[in-house]
Protein backbone atom coordinates (compact mmCIF):
# COMPACT_ATOMS: atom_id res chain seq x y z
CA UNK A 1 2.99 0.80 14.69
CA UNK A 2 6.37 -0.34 13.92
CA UNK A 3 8.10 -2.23 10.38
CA UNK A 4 6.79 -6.05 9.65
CA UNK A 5 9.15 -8.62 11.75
CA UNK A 6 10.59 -10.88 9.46
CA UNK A 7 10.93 -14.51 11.28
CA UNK A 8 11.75 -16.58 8.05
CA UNK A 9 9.07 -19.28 9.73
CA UNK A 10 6.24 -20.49 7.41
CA UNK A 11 2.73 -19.74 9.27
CA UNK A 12 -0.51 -19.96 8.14
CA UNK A 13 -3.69 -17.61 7.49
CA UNK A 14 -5.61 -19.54 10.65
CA UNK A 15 -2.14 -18.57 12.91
CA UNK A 16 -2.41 -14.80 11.28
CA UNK A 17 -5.96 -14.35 12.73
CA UNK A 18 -4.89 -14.98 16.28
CA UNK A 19 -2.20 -12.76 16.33
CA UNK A 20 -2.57 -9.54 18.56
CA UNK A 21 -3.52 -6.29 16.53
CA UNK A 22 -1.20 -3.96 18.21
CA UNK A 23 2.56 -5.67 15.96
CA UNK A 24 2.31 -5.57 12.11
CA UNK A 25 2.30 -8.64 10.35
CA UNK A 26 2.99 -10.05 6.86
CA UNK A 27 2.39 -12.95 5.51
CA UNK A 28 3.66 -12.39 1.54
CA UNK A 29 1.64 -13.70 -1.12
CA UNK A 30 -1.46 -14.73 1.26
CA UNK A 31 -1.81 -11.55 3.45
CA UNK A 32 -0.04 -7.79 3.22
CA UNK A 33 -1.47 -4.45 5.34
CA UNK A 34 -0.51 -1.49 2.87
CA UNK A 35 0.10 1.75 5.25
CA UNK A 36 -3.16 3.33 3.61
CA UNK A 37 -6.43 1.04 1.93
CA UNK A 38 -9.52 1.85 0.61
CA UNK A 39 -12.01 -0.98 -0.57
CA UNK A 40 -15.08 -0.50 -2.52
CA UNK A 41 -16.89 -3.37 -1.99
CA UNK A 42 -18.62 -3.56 1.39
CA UNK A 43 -19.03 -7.05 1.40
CA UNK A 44 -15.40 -7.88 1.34
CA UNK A 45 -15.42 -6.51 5.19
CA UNK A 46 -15.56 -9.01 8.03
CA UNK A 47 -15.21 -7.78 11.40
CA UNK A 48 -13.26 -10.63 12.56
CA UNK A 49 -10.86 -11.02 9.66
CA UNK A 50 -10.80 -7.58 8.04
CA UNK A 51 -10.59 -7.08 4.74
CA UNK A 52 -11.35 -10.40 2.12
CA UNK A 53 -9.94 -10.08 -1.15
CA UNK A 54 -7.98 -7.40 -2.64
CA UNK A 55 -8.44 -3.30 -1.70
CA UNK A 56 -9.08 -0.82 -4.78
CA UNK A 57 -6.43 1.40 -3.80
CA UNK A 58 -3.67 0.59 -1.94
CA UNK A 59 -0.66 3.09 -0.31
CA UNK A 60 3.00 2.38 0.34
CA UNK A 61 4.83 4.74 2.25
CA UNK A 62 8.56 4.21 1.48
CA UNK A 63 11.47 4.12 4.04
CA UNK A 64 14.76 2.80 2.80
CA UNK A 65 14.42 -0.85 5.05
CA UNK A 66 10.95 -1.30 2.75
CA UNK A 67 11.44 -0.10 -0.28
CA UNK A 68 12.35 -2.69 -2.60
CA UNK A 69 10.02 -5.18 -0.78
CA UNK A 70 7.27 -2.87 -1.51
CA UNK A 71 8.34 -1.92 -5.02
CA UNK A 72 8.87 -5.49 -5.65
CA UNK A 73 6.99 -8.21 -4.06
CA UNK A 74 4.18 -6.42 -2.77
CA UNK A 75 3.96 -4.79 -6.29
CA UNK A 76 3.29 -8.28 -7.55
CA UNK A 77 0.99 -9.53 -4.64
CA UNK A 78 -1.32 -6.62 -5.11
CA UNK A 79 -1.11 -6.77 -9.38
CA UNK A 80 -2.36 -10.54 -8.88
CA UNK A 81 -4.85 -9.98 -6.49
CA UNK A 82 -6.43 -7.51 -8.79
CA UNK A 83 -5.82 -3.97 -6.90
CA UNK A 84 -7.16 -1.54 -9.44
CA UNK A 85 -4.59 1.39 -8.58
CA UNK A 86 -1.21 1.18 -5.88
CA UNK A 87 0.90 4.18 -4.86
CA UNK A 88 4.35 4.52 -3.80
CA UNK A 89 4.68 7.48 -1.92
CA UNK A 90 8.40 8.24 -1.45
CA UNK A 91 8.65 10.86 1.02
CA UNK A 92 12.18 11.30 0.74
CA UNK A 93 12.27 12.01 -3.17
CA UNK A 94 9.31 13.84 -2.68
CA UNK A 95 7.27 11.59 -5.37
CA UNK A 96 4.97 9.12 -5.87
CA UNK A 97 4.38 5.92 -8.09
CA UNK A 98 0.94 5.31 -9.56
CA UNK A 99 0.62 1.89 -10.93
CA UNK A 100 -3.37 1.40 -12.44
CA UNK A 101 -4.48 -2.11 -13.00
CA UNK A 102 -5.25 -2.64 -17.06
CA UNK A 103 -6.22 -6.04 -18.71
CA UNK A 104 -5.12 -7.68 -15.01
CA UNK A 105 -1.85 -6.25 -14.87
CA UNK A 106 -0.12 -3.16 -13.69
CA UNK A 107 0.98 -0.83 -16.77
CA UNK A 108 3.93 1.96 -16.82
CA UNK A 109 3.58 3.87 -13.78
CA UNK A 110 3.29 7.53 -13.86
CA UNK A 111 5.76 9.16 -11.68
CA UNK A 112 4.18 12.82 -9.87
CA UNK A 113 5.94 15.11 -7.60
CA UNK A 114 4.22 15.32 -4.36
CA UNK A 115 2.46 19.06 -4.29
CA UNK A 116 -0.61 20.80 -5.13
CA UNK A 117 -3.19 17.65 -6.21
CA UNK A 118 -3.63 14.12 -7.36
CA UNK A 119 -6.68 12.78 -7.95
CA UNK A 120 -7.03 8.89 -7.45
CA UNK A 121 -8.31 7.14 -10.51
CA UNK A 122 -10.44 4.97 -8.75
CA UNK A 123 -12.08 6.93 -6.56
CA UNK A 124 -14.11 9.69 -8.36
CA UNK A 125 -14.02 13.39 -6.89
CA UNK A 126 -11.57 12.28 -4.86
CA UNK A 127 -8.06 13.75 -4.66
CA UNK A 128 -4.83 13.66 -2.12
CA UNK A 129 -3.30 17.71 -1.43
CA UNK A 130 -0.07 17.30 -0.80
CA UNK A 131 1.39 20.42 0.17
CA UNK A 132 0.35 20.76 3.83
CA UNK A 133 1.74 17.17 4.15
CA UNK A 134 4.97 17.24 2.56
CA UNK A 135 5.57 20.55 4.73
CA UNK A 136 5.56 18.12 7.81
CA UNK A 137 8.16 15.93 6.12
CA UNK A 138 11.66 16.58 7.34
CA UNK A 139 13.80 17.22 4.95
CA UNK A 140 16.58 14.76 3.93
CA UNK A 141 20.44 16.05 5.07
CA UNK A 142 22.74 15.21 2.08
């Protein structure tokens, strides 16, 4: 699945829904697709419109053509819409930004490098191993 097409059009969530599955849309403040989502709450599934409302834990893989929309805007669509944790993943720097939701807004993010373990906050027991992953990651030529 390729990057988000930007067409600078206004569309709305009722055009969205007929688009084909198989191109990656966007629709900022009304309608992102993080690269990785978990949600909770099984009745916020709907088999014809995905996911309604906001994930628990959402996953940004960066690449330089996304990175400050995803550190940025996207940072602020998913703080509003009340995701309770969001990670950067920045395979190039080998690190990844953890922002937690507290009192309805994102607090300092803690910055880990990405080997051995992290466990995500919001899923108990659960944790991400890194090191068989980042070993797939080419790495960058300076």
């Amino acid at each position: 699945m390729g990057l988000p097409q930007r067409d600078g059009q206004l569309h709305t969530y009722a055009e969205y829904l007929t688009w084909p599955d198989d191109v990656r849309y966007e629709l900022i403040d009304t309608v992102v697709q993080p690269d990785v989502l978990v949600v909770c709450d099984l009745d916020k599934l709907d088999r014809k419109r995905g996911v309604r409302g906001a994930p628990d834990f959402a996953v940004e893989v960066l690449s330089p053509s996304t990175a400050s929309h995803d550190h940025v805007r996207k940072r602020r669509v998913y703080e509003r819409a009340g995701v309770r944790e969001y990670w950067l993943v920045h395979p190039t720097d080998r690190i990844v930004t953890i922002y937690r939701l507290e009192n309805g807004e994102f607090g300092k993010p803690d910055v880990c490098v990405l080997s051995g373990e992290t466990p995500v906050g919001v899923l108990p027991d659960v944790v991400i191993s890194w090191d068989a992953l980042v070993n797939r990651i080419p790495r960058p030529e300076w």
